[in-house]
PDB file of N, CA and C in Angstrom:
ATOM      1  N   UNK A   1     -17.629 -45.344  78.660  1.00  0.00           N
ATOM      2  CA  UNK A   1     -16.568 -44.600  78.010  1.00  0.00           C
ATOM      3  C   UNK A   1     -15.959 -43.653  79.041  1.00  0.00           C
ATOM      4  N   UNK A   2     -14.936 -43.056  79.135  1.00  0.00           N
ATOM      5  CA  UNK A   2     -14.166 -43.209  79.930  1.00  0.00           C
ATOM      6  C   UNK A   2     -12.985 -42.075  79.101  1.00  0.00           C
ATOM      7  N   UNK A   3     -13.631 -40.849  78.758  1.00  0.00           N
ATOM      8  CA  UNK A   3     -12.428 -39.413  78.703  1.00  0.00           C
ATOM      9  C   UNK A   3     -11.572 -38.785  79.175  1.00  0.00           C
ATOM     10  N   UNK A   4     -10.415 -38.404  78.391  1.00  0.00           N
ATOM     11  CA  UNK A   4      -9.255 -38.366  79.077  1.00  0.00           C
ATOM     12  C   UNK A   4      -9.957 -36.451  79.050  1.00  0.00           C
ATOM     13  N   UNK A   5      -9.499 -36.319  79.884  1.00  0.00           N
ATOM     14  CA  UNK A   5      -9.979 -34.619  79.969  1.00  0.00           C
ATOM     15  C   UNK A   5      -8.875 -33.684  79.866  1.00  0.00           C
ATOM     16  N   UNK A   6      -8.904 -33.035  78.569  1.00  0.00           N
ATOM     17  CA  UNK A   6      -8.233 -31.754  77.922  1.00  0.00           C
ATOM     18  C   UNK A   6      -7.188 -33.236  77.465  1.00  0.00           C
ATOM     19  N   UNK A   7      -7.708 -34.249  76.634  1.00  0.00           N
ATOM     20  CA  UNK A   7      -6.990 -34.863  75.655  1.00  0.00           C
ATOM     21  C   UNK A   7      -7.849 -35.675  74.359  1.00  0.00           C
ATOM     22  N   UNK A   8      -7.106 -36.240  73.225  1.00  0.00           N
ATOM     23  CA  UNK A   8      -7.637 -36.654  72.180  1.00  0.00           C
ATOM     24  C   UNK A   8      -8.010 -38.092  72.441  1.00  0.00           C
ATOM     25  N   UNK A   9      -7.768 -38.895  73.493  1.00  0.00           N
ATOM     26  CA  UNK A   9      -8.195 -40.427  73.675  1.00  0.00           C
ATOM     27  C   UNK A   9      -9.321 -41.069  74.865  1.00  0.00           C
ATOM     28  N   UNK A  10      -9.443 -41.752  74.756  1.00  0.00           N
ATOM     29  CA  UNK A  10     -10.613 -42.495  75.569  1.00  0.00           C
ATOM     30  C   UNK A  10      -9.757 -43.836  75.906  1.00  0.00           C
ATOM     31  N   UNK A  11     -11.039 -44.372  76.644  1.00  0.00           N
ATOM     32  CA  UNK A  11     -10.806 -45.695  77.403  1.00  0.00           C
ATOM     33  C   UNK A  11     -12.135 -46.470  76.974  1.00  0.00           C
ATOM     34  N   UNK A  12     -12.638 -47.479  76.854  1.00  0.00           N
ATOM     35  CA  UNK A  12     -13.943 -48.266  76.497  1.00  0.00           C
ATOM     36  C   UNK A  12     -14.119 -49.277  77.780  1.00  0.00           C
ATOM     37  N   UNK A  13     -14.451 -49.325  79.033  1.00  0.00           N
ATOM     38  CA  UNK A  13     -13.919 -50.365  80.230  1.00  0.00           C
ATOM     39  C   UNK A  13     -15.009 -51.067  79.786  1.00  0.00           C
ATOM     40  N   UNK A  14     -14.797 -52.412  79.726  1.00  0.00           N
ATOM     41  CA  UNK A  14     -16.567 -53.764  80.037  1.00  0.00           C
ATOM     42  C   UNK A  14     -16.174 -54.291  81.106  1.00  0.00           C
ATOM     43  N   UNK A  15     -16.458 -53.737  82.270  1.00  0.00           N
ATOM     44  CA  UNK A  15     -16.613 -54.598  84.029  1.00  0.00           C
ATOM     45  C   UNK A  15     -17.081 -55.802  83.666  1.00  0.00           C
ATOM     46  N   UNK A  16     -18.376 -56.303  82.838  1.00  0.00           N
ATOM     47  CA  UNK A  16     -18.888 -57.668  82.980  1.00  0.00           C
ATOM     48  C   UNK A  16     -17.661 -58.750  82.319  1.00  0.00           C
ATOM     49  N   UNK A  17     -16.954 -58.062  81.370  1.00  0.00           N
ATOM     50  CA  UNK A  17     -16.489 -59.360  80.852  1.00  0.00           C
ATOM     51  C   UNK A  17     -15.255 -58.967  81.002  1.00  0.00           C
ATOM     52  N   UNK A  18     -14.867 -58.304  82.413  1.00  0.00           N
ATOM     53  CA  UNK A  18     -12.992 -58.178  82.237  1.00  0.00           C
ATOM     54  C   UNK A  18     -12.342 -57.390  81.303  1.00  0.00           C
ATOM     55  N   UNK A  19     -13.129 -56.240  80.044  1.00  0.00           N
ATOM     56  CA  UNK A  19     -12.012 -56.043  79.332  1.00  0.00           C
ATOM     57  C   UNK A  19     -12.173 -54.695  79.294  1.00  0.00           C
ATOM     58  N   UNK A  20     -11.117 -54.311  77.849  1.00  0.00           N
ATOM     59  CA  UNK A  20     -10.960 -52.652  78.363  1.00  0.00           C
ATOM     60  C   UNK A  20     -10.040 -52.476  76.424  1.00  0.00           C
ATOM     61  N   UNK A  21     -10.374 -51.280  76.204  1.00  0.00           N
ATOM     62  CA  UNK A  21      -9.426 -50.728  75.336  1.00  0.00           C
ATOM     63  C   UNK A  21      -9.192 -49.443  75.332  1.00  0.00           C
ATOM     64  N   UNK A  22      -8.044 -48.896  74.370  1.00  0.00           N
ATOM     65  CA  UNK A  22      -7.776 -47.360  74.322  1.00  0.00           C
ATOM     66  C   UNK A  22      -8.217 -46.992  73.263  1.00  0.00           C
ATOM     67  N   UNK A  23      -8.685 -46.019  73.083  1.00  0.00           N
ATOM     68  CA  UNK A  23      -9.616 -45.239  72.007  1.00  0.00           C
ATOM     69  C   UNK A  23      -8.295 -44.326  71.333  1.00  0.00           C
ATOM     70  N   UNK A  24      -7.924 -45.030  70.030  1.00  0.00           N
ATOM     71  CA  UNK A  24      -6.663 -43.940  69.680  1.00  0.00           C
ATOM     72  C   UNK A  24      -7.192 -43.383  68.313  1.00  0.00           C
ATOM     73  N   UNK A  25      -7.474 -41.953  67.908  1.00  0.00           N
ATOM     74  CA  UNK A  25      -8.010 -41.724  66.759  1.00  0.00           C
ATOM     75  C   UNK A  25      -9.067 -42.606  66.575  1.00  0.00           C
ATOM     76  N   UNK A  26      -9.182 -43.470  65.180  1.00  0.00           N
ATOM     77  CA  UNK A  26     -10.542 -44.166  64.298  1.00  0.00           C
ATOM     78  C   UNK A  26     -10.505 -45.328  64.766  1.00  0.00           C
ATOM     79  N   UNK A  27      -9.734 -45.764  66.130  1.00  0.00           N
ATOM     80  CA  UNK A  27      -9.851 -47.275  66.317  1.00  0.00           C
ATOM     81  C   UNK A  27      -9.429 -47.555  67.790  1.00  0.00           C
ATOM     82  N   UNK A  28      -9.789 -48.965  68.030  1.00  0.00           N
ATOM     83  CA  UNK A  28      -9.390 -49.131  69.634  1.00  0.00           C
ATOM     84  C   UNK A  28      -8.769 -50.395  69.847  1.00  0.00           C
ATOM     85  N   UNK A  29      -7.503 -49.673  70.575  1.00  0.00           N
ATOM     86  CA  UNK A  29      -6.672 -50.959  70.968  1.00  0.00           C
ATOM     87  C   UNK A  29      -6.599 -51.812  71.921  1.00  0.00           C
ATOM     88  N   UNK A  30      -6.916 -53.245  72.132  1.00  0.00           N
ATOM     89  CA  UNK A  30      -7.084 -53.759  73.229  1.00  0.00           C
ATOM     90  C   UNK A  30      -5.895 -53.564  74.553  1.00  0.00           C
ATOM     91  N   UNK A  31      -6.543 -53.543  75.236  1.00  0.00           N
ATOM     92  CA  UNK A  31      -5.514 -53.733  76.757  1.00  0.00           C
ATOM     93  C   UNK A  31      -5.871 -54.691  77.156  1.00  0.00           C
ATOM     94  N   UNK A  32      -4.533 -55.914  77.610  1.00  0.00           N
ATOM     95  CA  UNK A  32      -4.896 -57.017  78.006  1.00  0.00           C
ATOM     96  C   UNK A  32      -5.104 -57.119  79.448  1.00  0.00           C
ATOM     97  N   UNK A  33      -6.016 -57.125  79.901  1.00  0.00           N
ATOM     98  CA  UNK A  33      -6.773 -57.137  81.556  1.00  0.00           C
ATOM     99  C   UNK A  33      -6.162 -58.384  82.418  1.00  0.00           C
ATOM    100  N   UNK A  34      -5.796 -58.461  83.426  1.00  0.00           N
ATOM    101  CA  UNK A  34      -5.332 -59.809  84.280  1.00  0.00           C
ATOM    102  C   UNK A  34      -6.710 -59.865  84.468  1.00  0.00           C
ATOM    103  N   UNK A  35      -6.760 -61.152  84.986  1.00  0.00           N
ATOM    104  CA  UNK A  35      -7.823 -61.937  85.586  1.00  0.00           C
ATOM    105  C   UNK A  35      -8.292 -61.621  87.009  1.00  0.00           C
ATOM    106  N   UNK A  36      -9.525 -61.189  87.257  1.00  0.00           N
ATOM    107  CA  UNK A  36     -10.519 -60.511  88.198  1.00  0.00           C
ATOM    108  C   UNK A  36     -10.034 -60.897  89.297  1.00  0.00           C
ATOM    109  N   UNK A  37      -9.407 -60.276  90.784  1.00  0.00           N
ATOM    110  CA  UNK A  37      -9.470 -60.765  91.423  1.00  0.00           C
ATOM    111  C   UNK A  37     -10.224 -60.309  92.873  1.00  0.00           C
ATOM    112  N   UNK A  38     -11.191 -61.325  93.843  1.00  0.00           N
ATOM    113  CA  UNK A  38     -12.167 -61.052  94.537  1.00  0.00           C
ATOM    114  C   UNK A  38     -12.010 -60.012  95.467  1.00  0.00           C
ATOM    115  N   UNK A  39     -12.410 -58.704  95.616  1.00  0.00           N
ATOM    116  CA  UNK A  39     -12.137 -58.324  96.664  1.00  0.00           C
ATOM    117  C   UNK A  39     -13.216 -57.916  97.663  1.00  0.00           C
ATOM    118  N   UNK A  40     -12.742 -57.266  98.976  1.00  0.00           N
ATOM    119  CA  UNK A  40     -13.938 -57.437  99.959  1.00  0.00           C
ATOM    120  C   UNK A  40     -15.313 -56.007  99.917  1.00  0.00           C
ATOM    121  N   UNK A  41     -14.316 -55.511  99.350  1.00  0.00           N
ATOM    122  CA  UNK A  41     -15.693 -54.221  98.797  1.00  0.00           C
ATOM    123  C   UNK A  41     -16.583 -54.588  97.810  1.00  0.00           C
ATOM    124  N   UNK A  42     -17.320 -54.881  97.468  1.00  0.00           N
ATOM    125  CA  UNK A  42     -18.256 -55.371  96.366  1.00  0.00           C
ATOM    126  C   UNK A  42     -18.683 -54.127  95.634  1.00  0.00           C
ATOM    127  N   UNK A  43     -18.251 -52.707  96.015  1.00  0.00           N
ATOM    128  CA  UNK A  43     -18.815 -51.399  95.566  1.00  0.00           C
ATOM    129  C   UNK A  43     -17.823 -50.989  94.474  1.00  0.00           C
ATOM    130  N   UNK A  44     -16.708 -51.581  94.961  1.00  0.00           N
ATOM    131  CA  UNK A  44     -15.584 -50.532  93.804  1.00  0.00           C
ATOM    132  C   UNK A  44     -14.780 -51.858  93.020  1.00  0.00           C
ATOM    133  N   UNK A  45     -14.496 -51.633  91.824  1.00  0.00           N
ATOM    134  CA  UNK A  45     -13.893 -52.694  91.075  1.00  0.00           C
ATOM    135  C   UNK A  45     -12.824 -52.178  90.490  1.00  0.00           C
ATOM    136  N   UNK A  46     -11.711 -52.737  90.684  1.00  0.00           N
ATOM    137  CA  UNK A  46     -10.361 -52.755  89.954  1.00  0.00           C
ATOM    138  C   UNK A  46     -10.137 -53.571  89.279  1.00  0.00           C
ATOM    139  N   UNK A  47      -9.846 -53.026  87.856  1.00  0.00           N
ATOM    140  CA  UNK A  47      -9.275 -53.686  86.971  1.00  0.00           C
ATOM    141  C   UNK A  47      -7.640 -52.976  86.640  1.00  0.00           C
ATOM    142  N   UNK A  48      -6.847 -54.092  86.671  1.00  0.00           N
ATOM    143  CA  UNK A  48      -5.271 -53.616  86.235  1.00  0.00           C
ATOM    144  C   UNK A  48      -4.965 -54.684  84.784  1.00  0.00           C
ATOM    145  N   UNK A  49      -4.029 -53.846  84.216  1.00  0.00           N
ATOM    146  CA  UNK A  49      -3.619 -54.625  82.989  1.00  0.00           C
ATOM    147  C   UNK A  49      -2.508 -55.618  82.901  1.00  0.00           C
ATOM    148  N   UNK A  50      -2.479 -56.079  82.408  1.00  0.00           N
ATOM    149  CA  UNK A  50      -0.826 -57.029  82.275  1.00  0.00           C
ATOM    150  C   UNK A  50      -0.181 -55.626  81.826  1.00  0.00           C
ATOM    151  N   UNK A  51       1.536 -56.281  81.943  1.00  0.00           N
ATOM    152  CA  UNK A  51       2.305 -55.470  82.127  1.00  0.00           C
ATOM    153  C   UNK A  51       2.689 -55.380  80.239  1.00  0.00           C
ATOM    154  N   UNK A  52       2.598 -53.901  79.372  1.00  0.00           N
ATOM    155  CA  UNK A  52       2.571 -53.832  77.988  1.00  0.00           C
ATOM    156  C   UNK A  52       4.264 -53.591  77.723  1.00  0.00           C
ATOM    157  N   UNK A  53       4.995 -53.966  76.657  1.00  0.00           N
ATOM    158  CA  UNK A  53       6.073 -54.073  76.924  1.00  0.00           C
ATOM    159  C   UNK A  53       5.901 -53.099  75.493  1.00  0.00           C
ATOM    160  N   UNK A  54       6.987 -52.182  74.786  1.00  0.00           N
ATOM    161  CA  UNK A  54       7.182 -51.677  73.891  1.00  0.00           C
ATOM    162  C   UNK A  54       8.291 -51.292  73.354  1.00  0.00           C
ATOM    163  N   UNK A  55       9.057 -51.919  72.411  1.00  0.00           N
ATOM    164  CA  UNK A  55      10.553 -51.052  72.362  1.00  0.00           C
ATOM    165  C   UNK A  55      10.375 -49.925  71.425  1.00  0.00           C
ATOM    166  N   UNK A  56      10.945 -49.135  72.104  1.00  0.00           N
ATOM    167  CA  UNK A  56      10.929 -47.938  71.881  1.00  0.00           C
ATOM    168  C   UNK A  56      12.595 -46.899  71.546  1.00  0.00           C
ATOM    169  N   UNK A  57      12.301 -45.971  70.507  1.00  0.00           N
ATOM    170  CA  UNK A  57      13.701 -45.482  71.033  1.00  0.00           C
ATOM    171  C   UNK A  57      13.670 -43.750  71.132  1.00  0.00           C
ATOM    172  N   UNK A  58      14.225 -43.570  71.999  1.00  0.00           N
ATOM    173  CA  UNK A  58      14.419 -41.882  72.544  1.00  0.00           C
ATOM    174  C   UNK A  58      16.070 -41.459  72.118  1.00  0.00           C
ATOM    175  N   UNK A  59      16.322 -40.294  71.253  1.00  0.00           N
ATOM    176  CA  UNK A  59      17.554 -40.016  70.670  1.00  0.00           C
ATOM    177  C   UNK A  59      17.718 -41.115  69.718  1.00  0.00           C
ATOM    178  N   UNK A  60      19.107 -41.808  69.886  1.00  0.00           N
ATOM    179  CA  UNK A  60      19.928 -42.722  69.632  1.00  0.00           C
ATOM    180  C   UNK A  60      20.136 -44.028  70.470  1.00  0.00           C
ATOM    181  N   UNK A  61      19.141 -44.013  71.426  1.00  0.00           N
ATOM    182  CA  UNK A  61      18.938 -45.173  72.649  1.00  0.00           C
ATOM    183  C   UNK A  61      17.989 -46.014  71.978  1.00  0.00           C
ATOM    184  N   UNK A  62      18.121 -47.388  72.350  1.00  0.00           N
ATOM    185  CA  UNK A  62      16.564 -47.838  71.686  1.00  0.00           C
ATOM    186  C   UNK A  62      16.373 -48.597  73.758  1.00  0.00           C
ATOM    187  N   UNK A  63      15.144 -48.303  73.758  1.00  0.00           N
ATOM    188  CA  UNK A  63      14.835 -48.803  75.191  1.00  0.00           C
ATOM    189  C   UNK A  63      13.334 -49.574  75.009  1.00  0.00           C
ATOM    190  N   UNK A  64      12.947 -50.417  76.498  1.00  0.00           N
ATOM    191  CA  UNK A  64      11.974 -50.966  76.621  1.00  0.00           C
ATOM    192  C   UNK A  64      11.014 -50.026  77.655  1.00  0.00           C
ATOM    193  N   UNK A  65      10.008 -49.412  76.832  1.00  0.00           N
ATOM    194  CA  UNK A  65       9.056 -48.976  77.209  1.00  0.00           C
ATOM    195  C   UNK A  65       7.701 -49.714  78.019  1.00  0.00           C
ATOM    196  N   UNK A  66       7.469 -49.818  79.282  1.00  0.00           N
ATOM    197  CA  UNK A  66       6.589 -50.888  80.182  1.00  0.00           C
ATOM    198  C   UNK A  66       5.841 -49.918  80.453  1.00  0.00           C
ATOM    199  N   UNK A  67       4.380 -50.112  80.534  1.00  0.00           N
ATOM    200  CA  UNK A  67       3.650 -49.345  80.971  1.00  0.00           C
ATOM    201  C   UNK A  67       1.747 -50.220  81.102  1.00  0.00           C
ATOM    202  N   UNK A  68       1.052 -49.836  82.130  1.00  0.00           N
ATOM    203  CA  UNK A  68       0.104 -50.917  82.609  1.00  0.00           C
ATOM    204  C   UNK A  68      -0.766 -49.444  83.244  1.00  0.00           C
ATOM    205  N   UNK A  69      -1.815 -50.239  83.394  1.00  0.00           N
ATOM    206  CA  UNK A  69      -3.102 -49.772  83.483  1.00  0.00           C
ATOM    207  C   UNK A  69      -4.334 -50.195  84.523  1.00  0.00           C
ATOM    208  N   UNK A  70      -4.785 -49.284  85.002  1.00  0.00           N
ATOM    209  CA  UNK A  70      -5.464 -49.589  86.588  1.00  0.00           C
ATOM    210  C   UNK A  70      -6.983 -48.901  86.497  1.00  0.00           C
ATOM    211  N   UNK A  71      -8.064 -49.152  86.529  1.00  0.00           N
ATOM    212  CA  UNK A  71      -9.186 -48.700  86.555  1.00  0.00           C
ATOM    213  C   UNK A  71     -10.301 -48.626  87.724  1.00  0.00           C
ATOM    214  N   UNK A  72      -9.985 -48.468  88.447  1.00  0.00           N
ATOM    215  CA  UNK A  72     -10.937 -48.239  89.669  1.00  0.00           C
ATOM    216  C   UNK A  72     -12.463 -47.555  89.569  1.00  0.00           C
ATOM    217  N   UNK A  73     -12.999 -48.606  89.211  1.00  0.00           N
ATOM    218  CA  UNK A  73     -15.034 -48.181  88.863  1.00  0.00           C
ATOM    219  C   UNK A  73     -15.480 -48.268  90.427  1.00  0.00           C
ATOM    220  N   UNK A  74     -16.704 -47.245  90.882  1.00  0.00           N
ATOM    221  CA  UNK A  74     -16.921 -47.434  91.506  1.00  0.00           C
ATOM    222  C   UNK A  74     -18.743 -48.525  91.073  1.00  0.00           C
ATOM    223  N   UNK A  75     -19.095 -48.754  91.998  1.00  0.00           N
ATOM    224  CA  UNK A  75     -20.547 -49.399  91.634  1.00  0.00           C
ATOM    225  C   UNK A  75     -21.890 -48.493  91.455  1.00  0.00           C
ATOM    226  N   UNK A  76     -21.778 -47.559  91.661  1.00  0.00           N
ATOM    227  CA  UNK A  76     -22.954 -46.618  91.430  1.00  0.00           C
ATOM    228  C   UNK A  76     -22.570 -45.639  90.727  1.00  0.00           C
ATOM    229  N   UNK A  77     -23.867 -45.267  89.598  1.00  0.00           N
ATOM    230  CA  UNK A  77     -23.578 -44.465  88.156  1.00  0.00           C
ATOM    231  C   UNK A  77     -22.565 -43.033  88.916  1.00  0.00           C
ATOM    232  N   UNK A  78     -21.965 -42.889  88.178  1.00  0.00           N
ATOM    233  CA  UNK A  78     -21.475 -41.394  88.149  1.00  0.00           C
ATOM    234  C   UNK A  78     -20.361 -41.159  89.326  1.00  0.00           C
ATOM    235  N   UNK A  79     -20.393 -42.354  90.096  1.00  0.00           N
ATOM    236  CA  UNK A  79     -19.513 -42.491  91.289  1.00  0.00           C
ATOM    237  C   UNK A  79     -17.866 -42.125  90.800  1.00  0.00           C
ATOM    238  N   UNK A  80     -17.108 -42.382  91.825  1.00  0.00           N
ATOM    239  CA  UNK A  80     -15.285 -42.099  91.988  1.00  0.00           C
ATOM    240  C   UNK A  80     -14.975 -42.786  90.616  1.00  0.00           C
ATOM    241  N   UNK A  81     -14.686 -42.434  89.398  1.00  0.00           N
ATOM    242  CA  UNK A  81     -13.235 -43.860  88.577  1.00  0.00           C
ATOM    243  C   UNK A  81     -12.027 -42.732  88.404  1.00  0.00           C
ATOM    244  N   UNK A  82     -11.085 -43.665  88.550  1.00  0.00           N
ATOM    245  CA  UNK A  82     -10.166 -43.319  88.455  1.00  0.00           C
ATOM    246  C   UNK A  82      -9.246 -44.559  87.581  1.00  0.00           C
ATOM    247  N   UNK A  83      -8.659 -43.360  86.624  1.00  0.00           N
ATOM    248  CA  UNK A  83      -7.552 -44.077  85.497  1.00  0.00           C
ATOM    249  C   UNK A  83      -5.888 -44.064  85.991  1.00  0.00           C
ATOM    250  N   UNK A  84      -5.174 -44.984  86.157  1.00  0.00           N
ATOM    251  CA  UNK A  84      -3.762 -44.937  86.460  1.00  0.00           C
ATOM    252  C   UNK A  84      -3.060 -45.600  85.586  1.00  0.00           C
ATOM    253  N   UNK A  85      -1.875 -45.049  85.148  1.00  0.00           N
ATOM    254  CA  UNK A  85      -0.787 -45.464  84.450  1.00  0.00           C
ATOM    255  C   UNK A  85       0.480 -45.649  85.008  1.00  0.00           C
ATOM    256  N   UNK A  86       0.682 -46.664  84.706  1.00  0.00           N
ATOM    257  CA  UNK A  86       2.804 -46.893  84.847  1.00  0.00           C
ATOM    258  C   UNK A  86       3.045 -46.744  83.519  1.00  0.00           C
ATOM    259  N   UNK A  87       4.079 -46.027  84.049  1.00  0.00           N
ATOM    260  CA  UNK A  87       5.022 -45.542  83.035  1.00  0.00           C
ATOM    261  C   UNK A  87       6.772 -45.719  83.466  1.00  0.00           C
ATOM    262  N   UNK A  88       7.163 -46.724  82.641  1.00  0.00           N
ATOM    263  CA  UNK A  88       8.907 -47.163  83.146  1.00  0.00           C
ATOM    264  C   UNK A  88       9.548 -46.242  83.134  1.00  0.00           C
ATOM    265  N   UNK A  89       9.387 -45.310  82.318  1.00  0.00           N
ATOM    266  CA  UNK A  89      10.373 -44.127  82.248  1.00  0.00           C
ATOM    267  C   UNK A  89      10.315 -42.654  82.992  1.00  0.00           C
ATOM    268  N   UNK A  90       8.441 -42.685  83.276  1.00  0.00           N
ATOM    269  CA  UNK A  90       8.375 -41.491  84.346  1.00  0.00           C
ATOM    270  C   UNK A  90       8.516 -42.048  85.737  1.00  0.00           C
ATOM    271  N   UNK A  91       8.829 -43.616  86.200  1.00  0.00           N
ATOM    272  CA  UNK A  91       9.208 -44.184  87.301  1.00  0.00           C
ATOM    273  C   UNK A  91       8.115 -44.205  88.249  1.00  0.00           C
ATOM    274  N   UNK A  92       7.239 -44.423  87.934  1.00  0.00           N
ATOM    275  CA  UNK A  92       5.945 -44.575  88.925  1.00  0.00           C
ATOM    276  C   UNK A  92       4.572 -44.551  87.824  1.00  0.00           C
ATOM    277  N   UNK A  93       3.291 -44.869  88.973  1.00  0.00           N
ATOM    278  CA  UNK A  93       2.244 -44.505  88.160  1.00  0.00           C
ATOM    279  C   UNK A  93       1.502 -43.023  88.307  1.00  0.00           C
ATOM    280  N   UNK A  94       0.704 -42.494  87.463  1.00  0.00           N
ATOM    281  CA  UNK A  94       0.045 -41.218  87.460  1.00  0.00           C
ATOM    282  C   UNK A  94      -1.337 -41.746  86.996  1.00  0.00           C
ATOM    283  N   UNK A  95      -2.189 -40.819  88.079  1.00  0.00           N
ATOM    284  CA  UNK A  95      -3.419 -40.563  87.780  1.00  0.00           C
ATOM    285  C   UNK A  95      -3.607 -39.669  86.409  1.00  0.00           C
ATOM    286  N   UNK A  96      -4.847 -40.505  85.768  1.00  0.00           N
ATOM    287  CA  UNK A  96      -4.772 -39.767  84.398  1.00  0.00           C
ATOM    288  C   UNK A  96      -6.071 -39.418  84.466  1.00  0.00           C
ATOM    289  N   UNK A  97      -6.864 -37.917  84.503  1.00  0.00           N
ATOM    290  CA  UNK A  97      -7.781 -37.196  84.825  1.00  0.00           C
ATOM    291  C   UNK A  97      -8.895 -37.832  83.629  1.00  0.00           C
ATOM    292  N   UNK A  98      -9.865 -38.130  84.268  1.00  0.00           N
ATOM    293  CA  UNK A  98     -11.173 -38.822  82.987  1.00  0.00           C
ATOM    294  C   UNK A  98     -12.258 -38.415  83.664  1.00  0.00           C
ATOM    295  N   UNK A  99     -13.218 -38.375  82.665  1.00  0.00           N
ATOM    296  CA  UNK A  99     -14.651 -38.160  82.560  1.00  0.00           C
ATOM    297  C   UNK A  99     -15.677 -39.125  82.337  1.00  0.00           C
ATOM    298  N   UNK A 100     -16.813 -39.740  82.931  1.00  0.00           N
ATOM    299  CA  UNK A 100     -17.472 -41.042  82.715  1.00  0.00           C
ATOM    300  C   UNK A 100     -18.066 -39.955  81.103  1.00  0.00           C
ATOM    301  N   UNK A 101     -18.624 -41.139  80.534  1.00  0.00           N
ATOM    302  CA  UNK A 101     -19.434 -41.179  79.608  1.00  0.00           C
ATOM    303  C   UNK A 101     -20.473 -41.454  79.820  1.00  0.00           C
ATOM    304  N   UNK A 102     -21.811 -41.592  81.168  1.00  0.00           N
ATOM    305  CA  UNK A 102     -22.483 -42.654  81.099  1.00  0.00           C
ATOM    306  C   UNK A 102     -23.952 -42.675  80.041  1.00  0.00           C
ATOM    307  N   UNK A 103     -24.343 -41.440  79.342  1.00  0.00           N
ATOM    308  CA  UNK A 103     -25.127 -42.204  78.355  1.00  0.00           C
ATOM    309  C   UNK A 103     -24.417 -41.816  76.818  1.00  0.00           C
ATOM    310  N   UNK A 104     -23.082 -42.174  77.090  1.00  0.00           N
ATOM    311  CA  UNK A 104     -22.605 -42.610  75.414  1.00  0.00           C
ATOM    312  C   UNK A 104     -23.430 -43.655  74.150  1.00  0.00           C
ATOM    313  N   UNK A 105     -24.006 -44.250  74.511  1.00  0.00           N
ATOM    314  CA  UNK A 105     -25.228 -45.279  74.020  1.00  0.00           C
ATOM    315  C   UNK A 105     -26.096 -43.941  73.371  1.00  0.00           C
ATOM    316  N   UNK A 106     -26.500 -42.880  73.614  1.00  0.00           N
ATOM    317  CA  UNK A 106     -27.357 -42.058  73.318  1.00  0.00           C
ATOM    318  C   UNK A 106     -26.842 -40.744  72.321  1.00  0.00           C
ATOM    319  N   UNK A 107     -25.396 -41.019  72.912  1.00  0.00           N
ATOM    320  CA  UNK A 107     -24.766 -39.850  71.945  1.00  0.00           C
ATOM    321  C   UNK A 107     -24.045 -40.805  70.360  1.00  0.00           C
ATOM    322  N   UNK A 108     -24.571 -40.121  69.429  1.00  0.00           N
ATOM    323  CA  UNK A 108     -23.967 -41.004  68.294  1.00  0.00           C
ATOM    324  C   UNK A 108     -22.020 -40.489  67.998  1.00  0.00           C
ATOM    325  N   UNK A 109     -21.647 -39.580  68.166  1.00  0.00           N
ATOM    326  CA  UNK A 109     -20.438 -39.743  68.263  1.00  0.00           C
ATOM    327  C   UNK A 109     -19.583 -40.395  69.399  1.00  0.00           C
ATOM    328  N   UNK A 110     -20.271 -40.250  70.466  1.00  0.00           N
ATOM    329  CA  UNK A 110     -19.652 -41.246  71.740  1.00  0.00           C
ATOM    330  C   UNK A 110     -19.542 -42.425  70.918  1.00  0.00           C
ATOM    331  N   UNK A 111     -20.916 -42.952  70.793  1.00  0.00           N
ATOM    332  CA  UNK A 111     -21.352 -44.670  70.280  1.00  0.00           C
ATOM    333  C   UNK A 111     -20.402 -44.770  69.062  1.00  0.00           C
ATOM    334  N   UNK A 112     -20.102 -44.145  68.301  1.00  0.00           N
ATOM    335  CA  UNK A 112     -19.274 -44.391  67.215  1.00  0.00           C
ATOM    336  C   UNK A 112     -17.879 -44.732  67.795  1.00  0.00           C
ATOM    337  N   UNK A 113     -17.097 -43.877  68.348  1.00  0.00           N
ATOM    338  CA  UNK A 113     -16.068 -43.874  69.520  1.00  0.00           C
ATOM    339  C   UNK A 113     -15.821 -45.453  69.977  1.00  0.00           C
ATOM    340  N   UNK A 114     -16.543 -45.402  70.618  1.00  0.00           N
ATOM    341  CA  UNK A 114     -16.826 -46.727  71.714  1.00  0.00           C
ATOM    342  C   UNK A 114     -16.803 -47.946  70.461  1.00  0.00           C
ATOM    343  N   UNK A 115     -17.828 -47.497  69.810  1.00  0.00           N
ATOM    344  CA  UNK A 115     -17.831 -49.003  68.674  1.00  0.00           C
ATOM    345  C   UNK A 115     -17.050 -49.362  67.393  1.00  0.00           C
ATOM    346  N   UNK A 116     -15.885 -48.666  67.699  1.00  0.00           N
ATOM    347  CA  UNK A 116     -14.892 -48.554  66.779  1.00  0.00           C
ATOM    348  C   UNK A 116     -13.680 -50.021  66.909  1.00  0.00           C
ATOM    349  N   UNK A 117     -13.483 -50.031  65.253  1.00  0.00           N
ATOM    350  CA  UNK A 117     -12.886 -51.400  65.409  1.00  0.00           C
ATOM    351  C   UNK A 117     -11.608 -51.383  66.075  1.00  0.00           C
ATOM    352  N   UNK A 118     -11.327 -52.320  66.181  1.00  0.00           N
ATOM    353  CA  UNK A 118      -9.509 -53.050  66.851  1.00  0.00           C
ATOM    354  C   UNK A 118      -8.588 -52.063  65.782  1.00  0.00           C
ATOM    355  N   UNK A 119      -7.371 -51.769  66.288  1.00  0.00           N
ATOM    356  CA  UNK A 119      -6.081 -51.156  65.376  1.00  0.00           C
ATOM    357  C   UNK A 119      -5.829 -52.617  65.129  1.00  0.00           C
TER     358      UNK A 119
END
């Protein structure tokens, strides 16, 4: 688990099987993960998302909201992760400040969190 720090959402990452969701309120929404690709560090793992498309509208505009997702685990507990977002409209990506969870398994509101169904 994977806290956004001084915010209301989470992240749920599974390194073994490629996937990942966002913890929004009572439920978690999948993020669709691209497919693993090999790299030469065997210590740190990136996972990025396909690209999420959303129409959206701001004022009286209706626009397409794009925005994707980058997870950089390192391989040893408690090590570097880092969360990144694109965002089409802030024109780049931003680091989004998180906190590991690593014995959420032990905390029953983490585990509830984490084991919360699909939106």
């Amino acid at each position: 688990m994977l806290e956004i720090i001084d915010g209301d959402t989470a992240f749920v990452v599974d390194e073994t099987n490629n996937a990942a969701w966002w913890v929004v309120g009572q439920c978690r929404r999948p993020i669709p993960v691209l497919p693993q690709n090999t790299s030469q560090n065997k210590s740190i793992k990136t996972m990025t998302s396909k690209i999420i498309r959303n129409n959206t509208r701001i004022g009286n505009r209706q626009i397409v909201l794009k925005q994707q997702f980058r997870f950089t685990l390192a391989d040893a507990p408690n090590g570097p992760i880092t969360v990144e977002v694109y965002n089409s409209l802030r024109g780049g990506w931003s680091v989004v400040p998180v906190r590991q969870k690593a014995q959420c398994a032990y905390d029953a509101t983490c585990r509830q969190r984490m084991e919360a169904p699909e939106c």
